[in-house]
N, C-alpha and C. Protein backbone atom coordinates (compact mmCIF):
# COMPACT_ATOMS: atom_id res chain seq x y z
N UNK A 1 -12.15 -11.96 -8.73
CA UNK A 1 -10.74 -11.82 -8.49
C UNK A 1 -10.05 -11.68 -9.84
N UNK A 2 -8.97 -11.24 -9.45
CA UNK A 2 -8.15 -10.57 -11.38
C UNK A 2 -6.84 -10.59 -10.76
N UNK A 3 -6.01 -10.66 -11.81
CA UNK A 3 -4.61 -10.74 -11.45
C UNK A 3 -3.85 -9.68 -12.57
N UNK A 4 -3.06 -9.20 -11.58
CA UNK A 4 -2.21 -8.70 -12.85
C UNK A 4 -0.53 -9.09 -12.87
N UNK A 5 -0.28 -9.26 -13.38
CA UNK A 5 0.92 -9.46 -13.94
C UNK A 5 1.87 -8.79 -14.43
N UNK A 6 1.25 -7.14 -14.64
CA UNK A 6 2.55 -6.24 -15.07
C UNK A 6 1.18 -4.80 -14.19
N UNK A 7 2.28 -4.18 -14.31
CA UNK A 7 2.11 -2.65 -13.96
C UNK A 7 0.41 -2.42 -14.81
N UNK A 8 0.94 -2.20 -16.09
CA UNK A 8 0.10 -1.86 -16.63
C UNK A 8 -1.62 -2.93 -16.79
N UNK A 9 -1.41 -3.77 -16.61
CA UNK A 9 -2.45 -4.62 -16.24
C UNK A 9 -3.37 -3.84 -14.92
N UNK A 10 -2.62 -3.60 -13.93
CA UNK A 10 -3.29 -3.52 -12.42
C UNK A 10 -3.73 -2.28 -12.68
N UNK A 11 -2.96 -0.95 -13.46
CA UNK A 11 -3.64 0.32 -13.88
C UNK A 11 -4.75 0.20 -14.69
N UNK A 12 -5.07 -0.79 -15.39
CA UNK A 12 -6.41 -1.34 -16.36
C UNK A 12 -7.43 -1.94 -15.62
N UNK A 13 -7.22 -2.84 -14.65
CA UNK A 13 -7.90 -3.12 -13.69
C UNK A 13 -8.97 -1.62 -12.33
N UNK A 14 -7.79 -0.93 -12.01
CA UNK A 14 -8.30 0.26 -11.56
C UNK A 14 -9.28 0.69 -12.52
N UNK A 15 -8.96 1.07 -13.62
CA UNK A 15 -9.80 1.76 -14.37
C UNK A 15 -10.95 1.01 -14.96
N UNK A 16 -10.67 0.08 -14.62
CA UNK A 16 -12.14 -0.81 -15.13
C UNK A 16 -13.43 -1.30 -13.72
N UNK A 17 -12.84 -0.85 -12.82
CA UNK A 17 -13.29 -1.22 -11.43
C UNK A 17 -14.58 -0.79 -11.77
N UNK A 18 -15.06 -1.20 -10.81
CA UNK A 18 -17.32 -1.29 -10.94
C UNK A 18 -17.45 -1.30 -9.39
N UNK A 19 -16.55 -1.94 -8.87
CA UNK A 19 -16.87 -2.54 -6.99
C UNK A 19 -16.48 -1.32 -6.34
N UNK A 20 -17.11 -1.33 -4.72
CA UNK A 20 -16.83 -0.36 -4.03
C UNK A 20 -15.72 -0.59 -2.90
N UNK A 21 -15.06 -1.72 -2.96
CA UNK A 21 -14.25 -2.08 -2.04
C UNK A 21 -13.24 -3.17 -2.51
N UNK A 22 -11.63 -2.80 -3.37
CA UNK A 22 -10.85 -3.53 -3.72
C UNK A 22 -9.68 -3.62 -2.86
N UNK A 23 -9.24 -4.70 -2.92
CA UNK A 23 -8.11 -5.26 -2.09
C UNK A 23 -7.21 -5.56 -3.21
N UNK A 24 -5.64 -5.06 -3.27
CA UNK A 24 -4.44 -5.03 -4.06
C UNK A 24 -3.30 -5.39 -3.39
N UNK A 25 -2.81 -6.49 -3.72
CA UNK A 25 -1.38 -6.67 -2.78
C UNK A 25 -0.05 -6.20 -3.27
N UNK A 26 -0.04 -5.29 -2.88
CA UNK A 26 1.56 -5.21 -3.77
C UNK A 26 2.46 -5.92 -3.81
N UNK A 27 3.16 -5.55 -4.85
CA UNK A 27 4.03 -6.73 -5.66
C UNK A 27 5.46 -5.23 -6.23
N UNK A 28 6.48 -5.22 -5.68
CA UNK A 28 7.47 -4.50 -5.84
C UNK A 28 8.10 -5.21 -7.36
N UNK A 29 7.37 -6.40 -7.60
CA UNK A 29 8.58 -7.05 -8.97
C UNK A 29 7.95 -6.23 -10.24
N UNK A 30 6.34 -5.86 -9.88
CA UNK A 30 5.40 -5.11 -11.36
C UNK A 30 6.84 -3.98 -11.14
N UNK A 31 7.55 -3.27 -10.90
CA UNK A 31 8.00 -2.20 -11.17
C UNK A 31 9.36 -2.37 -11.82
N UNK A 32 9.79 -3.55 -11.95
CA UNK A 32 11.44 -3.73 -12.69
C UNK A 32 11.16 -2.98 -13.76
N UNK A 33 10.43 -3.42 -14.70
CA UNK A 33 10.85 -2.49 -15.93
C UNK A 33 10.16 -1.34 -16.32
N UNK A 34 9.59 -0.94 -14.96
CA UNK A 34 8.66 0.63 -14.97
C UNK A 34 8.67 1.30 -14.10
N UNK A 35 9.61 1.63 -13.44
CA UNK A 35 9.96 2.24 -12.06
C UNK A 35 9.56 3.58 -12.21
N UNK A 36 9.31 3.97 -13.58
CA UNK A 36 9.29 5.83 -13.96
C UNK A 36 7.68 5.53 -13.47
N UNK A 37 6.91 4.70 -13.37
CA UNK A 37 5.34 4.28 -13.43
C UNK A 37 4.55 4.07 -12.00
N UNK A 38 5.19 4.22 -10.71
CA UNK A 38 5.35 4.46 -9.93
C UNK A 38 3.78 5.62 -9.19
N UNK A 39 4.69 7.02 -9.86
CA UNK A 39 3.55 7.82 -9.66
C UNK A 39 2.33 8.08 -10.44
N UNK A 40 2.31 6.93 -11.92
CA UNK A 40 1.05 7.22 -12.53
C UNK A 40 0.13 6.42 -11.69
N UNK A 41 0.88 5.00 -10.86
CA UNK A 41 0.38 3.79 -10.66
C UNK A 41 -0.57 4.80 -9.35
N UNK A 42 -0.07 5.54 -8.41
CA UNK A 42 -0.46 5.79 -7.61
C UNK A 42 -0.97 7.11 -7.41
N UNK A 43 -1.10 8.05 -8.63
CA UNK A 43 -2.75 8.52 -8.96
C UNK A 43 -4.07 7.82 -9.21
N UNK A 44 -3.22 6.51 -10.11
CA UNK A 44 -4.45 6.00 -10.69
C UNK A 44 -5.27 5.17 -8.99
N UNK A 45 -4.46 4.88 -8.25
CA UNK A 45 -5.09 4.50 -7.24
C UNK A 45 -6.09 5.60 -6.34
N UNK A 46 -5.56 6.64 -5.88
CA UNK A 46 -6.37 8.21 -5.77
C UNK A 46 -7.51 8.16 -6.66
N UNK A 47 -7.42 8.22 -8.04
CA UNK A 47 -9.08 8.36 -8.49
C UNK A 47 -9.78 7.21 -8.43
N UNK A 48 -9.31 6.32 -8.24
CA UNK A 48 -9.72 4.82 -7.69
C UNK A 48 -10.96 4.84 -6.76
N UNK A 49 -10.09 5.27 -5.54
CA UNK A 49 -10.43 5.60 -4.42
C UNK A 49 -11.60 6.75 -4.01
N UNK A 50 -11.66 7.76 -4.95
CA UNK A 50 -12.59 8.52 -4.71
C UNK A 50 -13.84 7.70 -4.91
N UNK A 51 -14.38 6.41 -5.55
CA UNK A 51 -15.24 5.76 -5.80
C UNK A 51 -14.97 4.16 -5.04
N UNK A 52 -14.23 4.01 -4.76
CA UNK A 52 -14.15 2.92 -4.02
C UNK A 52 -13.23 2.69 -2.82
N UNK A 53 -13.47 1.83 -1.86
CA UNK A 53 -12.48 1.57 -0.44
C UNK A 53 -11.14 1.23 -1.36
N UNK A 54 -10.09 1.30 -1.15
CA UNK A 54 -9.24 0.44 -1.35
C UNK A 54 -8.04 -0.05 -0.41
N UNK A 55 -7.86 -1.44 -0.12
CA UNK A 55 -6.65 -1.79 0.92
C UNK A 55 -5.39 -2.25 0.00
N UNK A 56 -4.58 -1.31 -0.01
CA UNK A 56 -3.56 -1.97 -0.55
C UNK A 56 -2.20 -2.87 0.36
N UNK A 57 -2.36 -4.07 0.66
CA UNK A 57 -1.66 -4.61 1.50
C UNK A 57 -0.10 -4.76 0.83
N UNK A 58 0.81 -4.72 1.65
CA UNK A 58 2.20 -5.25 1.50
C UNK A 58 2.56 -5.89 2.93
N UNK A 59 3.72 -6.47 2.96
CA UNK A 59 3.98 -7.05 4.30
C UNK A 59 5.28 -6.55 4.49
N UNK A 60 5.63 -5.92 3.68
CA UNK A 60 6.98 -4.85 4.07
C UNK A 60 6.89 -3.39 3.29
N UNK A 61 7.58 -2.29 3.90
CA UNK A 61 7.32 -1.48 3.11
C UNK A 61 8.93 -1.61 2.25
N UNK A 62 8.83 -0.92 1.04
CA UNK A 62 9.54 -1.01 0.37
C UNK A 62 10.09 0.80 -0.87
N UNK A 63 10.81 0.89 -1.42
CA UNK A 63 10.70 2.35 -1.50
C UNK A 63 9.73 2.77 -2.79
N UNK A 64 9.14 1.62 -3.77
CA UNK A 64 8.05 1.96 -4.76
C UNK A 64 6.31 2.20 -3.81
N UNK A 65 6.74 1.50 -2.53
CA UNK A 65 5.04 1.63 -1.48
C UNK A 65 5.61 3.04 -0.91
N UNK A 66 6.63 3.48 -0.58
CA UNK A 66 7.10 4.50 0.21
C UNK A 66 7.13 5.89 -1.03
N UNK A 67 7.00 5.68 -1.92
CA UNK A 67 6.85 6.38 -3.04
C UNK A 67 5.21 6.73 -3.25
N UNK A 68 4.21 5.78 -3.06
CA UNK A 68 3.06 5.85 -3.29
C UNK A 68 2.70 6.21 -1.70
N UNK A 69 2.93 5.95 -0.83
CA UNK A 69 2.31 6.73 0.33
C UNK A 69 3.18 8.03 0.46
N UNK A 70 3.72 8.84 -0.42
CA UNK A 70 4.09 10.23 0.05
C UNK A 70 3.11 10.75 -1.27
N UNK A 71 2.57 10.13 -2.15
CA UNK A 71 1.56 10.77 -2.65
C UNK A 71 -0.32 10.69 -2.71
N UNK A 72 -0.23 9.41 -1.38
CA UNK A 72 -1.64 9.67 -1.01
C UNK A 72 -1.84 10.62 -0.10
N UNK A 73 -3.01 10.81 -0.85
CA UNK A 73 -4.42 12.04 0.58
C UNK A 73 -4.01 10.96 1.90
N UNK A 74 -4.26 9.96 1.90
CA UNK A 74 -4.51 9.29 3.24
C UNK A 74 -3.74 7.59 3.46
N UNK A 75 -3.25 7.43 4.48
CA UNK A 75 -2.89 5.97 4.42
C UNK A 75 -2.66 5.80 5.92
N UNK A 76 -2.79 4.66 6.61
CA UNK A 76 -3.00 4.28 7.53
C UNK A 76 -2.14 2.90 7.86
N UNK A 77 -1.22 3.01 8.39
CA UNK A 77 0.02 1.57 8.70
C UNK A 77 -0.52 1.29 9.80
N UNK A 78 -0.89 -0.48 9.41
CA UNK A 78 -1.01 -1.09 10.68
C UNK A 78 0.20 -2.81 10.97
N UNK A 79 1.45 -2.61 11.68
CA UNK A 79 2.15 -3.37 11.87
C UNK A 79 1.75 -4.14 12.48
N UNK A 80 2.22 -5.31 12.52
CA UNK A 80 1.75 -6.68 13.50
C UNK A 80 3.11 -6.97 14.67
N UNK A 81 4.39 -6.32 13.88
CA UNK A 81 5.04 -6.03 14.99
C UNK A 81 6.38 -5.02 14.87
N UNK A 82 7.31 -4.47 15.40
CA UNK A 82 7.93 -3.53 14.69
C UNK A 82 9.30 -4.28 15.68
N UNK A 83 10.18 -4.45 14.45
CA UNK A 83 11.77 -4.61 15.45
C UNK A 83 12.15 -2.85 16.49
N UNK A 84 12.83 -3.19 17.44
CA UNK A 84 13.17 -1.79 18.01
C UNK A 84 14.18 -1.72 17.26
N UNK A 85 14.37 -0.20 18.02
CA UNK A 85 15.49 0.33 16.92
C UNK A 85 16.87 0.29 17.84
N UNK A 86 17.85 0.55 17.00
CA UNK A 86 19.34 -0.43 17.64
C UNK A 86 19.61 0.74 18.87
N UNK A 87 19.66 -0.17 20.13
CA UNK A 87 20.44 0.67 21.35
C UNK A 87 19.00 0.46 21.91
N UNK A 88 17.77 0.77 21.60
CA UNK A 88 16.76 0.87 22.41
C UNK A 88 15.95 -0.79 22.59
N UNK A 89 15.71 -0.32 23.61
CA UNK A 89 14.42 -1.78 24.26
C UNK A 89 13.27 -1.63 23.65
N UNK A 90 12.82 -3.09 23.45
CA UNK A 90 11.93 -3.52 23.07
C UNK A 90 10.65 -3.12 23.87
N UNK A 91 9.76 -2.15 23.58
CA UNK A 91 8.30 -1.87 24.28
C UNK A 91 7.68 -3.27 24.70
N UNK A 92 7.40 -3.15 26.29
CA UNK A 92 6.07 -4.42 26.63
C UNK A 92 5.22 -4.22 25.87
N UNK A 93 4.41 -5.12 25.55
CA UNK A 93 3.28 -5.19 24.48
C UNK A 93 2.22 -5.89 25.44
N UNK A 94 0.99 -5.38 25.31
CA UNK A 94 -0.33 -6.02 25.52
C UNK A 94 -0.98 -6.78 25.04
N UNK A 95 -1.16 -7.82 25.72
CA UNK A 95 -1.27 -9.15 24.56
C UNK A 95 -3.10 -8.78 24.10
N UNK A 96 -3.15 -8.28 22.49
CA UNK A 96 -4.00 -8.41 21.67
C UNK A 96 -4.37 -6.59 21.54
N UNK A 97 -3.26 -6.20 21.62
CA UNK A 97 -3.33 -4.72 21.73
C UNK A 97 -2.55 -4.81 20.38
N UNK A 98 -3.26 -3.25 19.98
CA UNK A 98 -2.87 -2.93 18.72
C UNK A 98 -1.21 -2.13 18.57
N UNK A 99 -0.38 -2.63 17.77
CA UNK A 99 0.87 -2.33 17.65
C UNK A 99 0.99 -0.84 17.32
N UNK A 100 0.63 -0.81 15.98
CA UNK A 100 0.57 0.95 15.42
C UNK A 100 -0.49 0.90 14.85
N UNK A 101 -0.36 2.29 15.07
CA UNK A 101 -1.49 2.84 13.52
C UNK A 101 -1.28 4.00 13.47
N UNK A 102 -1.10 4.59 11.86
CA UNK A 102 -0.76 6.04 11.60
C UNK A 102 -1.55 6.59 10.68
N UNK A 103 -1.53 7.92 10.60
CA UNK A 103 -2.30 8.13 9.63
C UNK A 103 -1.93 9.73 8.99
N UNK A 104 -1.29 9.77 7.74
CA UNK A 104 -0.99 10.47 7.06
C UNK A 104 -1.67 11.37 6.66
N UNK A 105 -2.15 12.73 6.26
CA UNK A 105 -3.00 13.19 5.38
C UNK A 105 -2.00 14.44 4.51
């Protein structure tokens, strides 16, 4: 396990990777003072990826993750639950049924 602490840490980490399957939680605060860093952060994840799984979890999306999923090959949202949207009803749900899943390419 490794931590990073700034932007540029977690891009050093990518590039030092050896494993075939990393897990990254995003953290919207690495970007205060590198917001221009954004789209290097999320190439460097792409060549990442050509050699390894990677899950990058958040628990909200936010517009630096919404920035990096309009420049992956692939990403896949899986919600645990989604508010409706205003005026419309709330979908019955199946208890242990899967909410969403999307998948970009």
């Amino acid at each position: 396990m490794r931590r990073a602490n700034t932007l540029f840490q977690l891009m050093t980490i990518l590039e030092e990777n050896h494993h075939s399957f990393l897990i990254v939680e995003h953290d919207p605060m690495l970007y205060e003072d590198a917001e221009e860093m954004v789209e290097y952060l999320a190439q460097a994840l792409k060549q990442t990826s050509r050699e390894a799984t990677i899950l990058l979890y958040a628990p909200a999306l936010d517009p630096h993750l919404q920035k990096m999923t309009e420049l992956a090959d692939r990403v896949f949202c899986i919600y645990s639950e989604q508010a409706p949207a205003k005026g419309k009803k709330a979908e019955a749900k199946i208890p242990g049924a899967q909410a969403t899943l999307e998948a970009y390419s």
